[in-house]
N, C-alpha and C. Protein backbone atom coordinates (compact mmCIF):
# COMPACT_ATOMS: atom_id res chain seq x y z
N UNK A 1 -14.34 13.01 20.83
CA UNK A 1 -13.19 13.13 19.95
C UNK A 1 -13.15 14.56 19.41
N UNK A 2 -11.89 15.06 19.55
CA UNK A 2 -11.57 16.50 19.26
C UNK A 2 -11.83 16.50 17.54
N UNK A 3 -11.94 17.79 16.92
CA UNK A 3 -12.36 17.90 16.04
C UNK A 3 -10.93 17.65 14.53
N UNK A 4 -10.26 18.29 15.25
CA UNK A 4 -8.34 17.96 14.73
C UNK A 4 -8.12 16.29 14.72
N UNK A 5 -8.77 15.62 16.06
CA UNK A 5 -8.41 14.20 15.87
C UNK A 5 -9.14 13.39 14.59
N UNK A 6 -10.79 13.99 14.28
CA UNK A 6 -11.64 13.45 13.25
C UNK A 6 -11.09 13.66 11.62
N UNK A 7 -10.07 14.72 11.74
CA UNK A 7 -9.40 15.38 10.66
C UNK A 7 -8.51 14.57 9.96
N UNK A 8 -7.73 14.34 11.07
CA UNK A 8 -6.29 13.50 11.15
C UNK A 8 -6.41 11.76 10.63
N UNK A 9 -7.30 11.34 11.35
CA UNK A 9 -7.89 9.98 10.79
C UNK A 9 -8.42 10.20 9.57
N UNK A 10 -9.36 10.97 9.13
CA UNK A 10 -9.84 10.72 7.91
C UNK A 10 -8.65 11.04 6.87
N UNK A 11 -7.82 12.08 7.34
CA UNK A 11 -6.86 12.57 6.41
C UNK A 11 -6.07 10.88 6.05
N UNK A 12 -5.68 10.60 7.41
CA UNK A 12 -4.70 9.33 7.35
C UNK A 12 -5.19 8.37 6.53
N UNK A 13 -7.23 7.87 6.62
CA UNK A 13 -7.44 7.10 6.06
C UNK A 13 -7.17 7.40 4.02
N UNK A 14 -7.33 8.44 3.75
CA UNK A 14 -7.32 8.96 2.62
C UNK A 14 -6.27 8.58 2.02
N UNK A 15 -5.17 9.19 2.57
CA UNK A 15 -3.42 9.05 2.37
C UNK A 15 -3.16 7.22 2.13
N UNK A 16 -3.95 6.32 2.84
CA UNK A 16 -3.38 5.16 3.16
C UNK A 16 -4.13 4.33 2.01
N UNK A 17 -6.04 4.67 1.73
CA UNK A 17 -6.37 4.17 1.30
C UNK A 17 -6.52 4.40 -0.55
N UNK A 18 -5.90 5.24 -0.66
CA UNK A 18 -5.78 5.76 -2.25
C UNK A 18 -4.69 4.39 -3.18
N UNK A 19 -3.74 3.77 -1.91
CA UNK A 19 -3.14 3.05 -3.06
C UNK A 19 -3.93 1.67 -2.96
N UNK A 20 -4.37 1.42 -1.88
CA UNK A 20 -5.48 0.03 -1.54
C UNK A 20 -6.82 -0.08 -2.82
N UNK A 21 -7.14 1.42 -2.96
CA UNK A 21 -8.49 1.33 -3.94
C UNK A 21 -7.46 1.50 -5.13
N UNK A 22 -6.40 1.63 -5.32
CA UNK A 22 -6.46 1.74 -6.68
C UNK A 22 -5.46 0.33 -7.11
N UNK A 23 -5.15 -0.30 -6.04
CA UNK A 23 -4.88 -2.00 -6.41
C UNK A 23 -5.79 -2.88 -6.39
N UNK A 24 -7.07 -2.82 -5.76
CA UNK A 24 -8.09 -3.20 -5.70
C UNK A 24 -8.82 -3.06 -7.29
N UNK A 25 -8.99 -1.65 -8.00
CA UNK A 25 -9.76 -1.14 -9.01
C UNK A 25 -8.42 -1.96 -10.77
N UNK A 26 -7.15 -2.02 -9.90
CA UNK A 26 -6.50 -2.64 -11.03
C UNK A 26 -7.11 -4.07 -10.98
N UNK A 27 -7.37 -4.82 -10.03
CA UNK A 27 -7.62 -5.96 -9.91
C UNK A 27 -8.92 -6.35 -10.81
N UNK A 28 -9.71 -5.51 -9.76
CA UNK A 28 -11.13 -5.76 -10.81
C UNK A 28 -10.88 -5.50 -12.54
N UNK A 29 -9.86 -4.14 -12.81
CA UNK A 29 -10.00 -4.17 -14.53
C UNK A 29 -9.22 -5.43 -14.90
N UNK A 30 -8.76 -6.28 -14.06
CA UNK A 30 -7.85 -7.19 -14.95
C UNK A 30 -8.98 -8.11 -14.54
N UNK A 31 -9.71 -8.83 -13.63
CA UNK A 31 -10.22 -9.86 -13.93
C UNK A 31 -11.75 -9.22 -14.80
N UNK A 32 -12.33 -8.35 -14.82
CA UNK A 32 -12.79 -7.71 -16.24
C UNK A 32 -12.39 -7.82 -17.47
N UNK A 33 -11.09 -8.12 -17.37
CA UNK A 33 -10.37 -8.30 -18.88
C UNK A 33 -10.00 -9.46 -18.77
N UNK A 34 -10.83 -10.20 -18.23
CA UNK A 34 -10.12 -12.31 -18.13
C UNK A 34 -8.67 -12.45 -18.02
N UNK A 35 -8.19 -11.03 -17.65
CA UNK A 35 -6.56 -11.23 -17.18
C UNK A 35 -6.74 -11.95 -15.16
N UNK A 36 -6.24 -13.38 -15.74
CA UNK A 36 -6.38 -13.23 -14.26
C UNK A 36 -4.81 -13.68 -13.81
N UNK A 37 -4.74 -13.32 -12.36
CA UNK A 37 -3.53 -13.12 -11.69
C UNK A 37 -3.71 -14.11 -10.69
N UNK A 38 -3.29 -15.34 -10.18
CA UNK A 38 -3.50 -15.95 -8.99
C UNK A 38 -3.09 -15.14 -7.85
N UNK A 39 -1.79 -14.87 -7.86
CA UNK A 39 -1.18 -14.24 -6.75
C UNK A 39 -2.08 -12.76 -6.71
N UNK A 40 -2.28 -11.86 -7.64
CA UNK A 40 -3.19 -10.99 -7.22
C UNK A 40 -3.95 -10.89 -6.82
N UNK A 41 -4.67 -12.02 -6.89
CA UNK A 41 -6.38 -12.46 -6.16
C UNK A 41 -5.40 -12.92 -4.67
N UNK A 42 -5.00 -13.65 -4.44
CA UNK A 42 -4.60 -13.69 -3.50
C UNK A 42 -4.49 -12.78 -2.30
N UNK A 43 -3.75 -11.84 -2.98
CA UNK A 43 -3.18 -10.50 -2.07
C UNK A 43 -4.87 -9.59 -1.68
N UNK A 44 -5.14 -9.55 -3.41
CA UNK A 44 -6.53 -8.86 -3.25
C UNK A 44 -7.89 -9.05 -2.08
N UNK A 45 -8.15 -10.46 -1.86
CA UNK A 45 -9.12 -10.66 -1.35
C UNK A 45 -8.58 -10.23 0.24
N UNK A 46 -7.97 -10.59 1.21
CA UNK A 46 -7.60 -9.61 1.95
C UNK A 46 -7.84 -8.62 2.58
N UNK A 47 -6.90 -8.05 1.19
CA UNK A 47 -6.82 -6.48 1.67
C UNK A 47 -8.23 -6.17 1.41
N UNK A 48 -9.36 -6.73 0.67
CA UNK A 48 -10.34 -6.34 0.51
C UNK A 48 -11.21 -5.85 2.36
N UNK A 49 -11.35 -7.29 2.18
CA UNK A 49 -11.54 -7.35 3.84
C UNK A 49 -11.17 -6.46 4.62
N UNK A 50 -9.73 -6.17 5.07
CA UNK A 50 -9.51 -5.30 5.81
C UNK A 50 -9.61 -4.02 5.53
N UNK A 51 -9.58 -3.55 4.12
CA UNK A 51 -10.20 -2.37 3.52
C UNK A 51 -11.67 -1.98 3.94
N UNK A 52 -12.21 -2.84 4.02
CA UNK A 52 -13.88 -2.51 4.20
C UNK A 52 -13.85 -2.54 5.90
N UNK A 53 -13.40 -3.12 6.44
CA UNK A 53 -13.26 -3.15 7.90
C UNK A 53 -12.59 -2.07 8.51
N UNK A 54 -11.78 -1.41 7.83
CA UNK A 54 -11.19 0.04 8.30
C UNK A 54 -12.41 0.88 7.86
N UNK A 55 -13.19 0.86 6.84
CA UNK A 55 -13.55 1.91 6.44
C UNK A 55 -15.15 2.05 7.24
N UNK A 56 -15.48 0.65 8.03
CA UNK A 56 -16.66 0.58 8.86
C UNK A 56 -16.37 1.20 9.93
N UNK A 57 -14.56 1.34 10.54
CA UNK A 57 -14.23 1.64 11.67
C UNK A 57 -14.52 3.37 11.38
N UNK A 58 -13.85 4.06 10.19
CA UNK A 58 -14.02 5.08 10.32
C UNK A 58 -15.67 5.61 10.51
N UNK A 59 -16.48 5.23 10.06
CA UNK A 59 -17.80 5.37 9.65
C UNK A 59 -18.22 5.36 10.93
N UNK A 60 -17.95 4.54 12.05
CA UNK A 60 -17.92 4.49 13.47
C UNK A 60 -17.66 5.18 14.44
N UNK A 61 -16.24 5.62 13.87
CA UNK A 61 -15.79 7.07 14.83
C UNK A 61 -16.60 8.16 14.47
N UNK A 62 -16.84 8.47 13.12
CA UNK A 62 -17.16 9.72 12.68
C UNK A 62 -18.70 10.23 13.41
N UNK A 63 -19.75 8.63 12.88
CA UNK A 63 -20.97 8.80 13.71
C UNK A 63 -20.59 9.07 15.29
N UNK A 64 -20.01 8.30 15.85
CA UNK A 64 -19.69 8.88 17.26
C UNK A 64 -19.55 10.52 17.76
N UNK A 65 -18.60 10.99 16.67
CA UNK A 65 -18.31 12.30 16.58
C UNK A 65 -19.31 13.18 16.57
N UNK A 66 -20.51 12.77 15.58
CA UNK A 66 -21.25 13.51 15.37
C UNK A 66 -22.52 13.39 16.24
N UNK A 67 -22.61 12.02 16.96
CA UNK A 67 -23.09 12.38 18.21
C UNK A 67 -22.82 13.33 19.55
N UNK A 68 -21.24 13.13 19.89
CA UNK A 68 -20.73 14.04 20.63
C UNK A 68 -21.36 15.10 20.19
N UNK A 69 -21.44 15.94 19.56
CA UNK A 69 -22.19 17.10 18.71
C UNK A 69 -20.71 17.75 17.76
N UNK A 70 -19.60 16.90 17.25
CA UNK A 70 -18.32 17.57 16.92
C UNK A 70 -18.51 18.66 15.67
């Protein structure tokens, strides 16, 4: 993997995942504050999942990368 392509993904993941962690981090301060939301937990658990599953994928490419010697 070209070094522009390792850029581009992480950039993308950044861009994509800034509003995921920060609906995620509202979530946690509200069930921290015994505000709880059904439908938020809902949505939340999820995206949790696939949040952490993108972020294993990147962790994946990158080691790859840095095997290639990038």
């Amino acid at each position: 993997m070209s070094t522009a392509r390792a850029v581009i993904q992480m950039g993308i993941v950044v861009l994509l995942g800034m509003p995921v962690v920060a609906y995620l981090w509202e979530t946690l301060n509200q069930l921290l504050s015994l505000h709880v939301n059904p439908t938020r937990l809902l949505i939340s658990l999820p995206l949790l999942v696939v949040f952490v599953v993108w972020l294993w994928w990147l962790a994946r490419q990158a080691q790859r990368w840095m095997e290639a010697g990038g």
